[in-house]
N, C-alpha and C. Protein backbone atom coordinates (compact mmCIF):
# COMPACT_ATOMS: atom_id res chain seq x y z
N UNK A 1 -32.66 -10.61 46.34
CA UNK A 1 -32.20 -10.85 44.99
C UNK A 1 -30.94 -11.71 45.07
N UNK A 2 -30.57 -12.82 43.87
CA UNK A 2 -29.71 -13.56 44.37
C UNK A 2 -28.66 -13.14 43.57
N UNK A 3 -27.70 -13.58 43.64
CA UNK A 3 -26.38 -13.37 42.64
C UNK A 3 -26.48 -13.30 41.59
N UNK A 4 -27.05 -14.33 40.93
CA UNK A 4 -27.86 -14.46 38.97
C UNK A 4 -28.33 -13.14 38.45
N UNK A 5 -29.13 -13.37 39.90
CA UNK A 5 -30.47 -12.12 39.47
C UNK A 5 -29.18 -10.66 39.11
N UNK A 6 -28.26 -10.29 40.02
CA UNK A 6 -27.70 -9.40 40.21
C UNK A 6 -26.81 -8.92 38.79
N UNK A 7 -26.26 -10.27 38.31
CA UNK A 7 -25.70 -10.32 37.30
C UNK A 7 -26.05 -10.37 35.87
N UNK A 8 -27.35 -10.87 36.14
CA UNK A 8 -28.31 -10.47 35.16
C UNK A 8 -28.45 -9.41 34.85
N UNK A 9 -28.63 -8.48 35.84
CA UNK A 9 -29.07 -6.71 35.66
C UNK A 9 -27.74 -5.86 35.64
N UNK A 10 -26.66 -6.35 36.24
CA UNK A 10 -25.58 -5.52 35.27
C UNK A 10 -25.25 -6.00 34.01
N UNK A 11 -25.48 -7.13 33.59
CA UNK A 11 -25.18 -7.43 32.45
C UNK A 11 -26.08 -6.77 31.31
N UNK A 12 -27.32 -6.35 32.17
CA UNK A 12 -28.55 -5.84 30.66
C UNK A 12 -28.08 -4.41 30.79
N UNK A 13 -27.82 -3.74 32.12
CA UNK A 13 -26.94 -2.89 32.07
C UNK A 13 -25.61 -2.26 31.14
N UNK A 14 -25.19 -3.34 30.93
CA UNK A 14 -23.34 -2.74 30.00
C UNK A 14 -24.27 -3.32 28.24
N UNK A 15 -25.23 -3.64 28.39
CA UNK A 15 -25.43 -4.00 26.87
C UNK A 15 -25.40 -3.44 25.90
N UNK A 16 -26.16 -3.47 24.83
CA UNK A 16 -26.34 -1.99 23.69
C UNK A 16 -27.79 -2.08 23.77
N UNK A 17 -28.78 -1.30 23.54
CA UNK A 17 -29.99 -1.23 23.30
C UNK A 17 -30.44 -0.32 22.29
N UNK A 18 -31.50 -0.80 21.71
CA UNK A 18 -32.53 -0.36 20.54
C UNK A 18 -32.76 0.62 20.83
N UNK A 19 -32.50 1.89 20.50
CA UNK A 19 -33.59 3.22 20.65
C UNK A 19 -33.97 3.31 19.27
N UNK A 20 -35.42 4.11 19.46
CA UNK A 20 -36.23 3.96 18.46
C UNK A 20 -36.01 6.08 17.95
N UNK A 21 -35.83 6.03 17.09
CA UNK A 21 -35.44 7.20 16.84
C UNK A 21 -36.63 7.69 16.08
N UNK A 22 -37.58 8.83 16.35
CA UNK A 22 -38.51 9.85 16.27
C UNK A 22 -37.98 10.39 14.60
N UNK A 23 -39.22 9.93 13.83
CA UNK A 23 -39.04 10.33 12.07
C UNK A 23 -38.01 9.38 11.31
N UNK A 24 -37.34 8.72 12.44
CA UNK A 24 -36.29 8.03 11.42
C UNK A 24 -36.69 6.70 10.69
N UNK A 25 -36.48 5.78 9.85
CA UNK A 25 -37.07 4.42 9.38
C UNK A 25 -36.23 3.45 9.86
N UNK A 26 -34.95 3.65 10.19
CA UNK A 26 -33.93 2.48 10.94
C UNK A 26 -34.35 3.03 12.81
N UNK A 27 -34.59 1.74 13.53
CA UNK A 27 -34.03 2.26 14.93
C UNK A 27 -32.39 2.21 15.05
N UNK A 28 -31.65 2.75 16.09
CA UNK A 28 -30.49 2.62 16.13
C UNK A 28 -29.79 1.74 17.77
N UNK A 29 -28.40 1.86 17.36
CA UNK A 29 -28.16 0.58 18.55
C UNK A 29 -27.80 1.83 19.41
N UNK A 30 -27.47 1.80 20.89
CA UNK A 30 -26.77 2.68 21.67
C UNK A 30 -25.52 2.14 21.81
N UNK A 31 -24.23 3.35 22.19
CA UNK A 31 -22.88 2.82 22.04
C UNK A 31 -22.52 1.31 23.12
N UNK A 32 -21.45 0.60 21.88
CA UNK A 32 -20.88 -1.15 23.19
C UNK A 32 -20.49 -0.03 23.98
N UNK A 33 -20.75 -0.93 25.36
CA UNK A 33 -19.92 -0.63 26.39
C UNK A 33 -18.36 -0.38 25.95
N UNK A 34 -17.67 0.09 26.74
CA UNK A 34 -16.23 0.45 26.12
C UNK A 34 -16.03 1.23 25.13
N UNK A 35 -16.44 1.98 24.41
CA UNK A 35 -16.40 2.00 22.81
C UNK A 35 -16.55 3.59 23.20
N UNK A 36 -15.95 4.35 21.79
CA UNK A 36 -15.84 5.88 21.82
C UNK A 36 -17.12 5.98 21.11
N UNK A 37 -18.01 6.67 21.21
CA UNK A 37 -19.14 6.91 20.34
C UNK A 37 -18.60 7.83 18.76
N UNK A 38 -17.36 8.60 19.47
CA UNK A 38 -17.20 9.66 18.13
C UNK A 38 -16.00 9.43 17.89
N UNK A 39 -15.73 8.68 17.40
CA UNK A 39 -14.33 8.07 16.94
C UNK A 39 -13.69 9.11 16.11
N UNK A 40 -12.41 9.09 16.16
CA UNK A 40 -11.77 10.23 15.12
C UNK A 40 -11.07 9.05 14.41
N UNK A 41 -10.51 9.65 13.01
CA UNK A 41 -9.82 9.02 12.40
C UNK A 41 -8.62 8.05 12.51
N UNK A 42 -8.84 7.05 12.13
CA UNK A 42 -7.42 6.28 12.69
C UNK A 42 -6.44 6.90 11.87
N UNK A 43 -5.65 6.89 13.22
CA UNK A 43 -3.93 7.61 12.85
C UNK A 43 -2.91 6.37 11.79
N UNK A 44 -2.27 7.11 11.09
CA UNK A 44 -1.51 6.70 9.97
C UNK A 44 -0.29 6.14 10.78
N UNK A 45 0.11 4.95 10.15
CA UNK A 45 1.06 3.87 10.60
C UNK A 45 2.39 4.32 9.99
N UNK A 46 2.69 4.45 10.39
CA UNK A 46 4.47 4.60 9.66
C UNK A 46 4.92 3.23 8.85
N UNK A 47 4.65 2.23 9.56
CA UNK A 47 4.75 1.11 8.77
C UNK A 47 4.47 0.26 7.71
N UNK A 48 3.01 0.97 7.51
CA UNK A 48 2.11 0.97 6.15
C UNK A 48 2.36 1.25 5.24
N UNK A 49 2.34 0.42 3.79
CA UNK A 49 3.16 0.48 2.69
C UNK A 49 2.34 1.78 1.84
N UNK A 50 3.42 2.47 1.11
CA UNK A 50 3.09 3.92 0.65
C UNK A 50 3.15 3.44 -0.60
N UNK A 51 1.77 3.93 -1.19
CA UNK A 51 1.72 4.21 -2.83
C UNK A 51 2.00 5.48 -3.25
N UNK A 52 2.33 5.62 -4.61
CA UNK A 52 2.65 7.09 -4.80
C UNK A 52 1.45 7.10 -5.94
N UNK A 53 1.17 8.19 -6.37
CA UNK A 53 -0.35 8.49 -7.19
C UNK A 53 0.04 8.08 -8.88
N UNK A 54 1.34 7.97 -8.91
CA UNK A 54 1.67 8.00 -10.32
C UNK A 54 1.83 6.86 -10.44
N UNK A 55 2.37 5.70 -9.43
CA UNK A 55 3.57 4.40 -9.36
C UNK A 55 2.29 3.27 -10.08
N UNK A 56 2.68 2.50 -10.96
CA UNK A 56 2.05 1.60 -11.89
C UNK A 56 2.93 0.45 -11.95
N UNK A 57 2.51 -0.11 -12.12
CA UNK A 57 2.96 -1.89 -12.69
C UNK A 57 2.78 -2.10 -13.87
N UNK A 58 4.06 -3.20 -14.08
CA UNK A 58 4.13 -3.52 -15.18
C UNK A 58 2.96 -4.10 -16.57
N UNK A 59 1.67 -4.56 -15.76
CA UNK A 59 0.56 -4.84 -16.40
C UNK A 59 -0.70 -3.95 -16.17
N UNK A 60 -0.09 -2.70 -15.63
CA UNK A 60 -1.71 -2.08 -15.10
C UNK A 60 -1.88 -1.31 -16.80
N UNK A 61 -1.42 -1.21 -17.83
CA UNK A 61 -2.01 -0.64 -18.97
C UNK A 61 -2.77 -1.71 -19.77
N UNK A 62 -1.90 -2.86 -19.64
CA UNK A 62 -2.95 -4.38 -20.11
C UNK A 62 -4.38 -3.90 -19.52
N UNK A 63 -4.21 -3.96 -17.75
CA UNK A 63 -5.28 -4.22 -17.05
C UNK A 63 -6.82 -2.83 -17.23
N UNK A 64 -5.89 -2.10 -17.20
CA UNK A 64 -6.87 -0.80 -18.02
C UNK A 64 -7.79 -0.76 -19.60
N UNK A 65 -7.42 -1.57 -20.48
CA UNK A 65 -7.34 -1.60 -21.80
C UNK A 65 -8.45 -2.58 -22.07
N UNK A 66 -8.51 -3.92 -20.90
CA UNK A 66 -8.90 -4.94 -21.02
C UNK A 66 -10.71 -4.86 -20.71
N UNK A 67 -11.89 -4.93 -21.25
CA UNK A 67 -12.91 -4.98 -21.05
C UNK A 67 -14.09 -6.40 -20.79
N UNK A 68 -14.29 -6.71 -20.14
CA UNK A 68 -14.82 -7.85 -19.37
C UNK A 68 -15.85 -8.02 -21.24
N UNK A 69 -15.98 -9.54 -20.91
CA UNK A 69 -17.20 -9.70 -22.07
C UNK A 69 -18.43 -9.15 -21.82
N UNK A 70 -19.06 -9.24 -20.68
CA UNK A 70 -20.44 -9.22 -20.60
C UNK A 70 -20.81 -7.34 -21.34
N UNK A 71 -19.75 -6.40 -21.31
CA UNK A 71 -19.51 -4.94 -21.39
C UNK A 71 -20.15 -4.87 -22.73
C-alpha cells in the first residue's frame, strides 16, 4: 500500500459518516472528529451585554403599537 493509499484510509477514517437509523425518516451524521458529541451549555461571558427584563427604549411603545399593512 502506498502513502496515498494510507492517507486515504485515515482520512475516511477521522470523517463523519451516514448511519442509517432503524424507524427513523432522517439518517444521521456520526460525531466531526474532534467534537464533543454532548455538548453542555455554553458558559455565560462576563463580558456580554446584560438586558434587564423591564429596560425599553425610547421607541419600543411606537414599535409595539405599530402593525405591518399586510395584518
Amino acid at each position: 500500500m502506498s502513502s496515498t493509499e494510507a492517507d486515504a484510509g485515515d482520512a475516511a477514517d477521522r470523517r463523519q459518516r451516514v448511519v442509517r437509523v432503524r424507524g427513523a425518516r432522517r439518517a444521521q451524521l456520526t460525531p466531526a472528529p474532534g467534537s464533543d458529541p454532548d455538548p453542555e451549555l455554553p458558559a455565560r461571558r462576563d463580558d456580554a451585554p446584560t438586558t434587564r427584563a423591564g429596560a425599553s427604549g425610547p421607541n419600543d411603545g411606537q414599535l409595539r403599537r405599530d402593525v405591518p399593512p399586510h395584518y
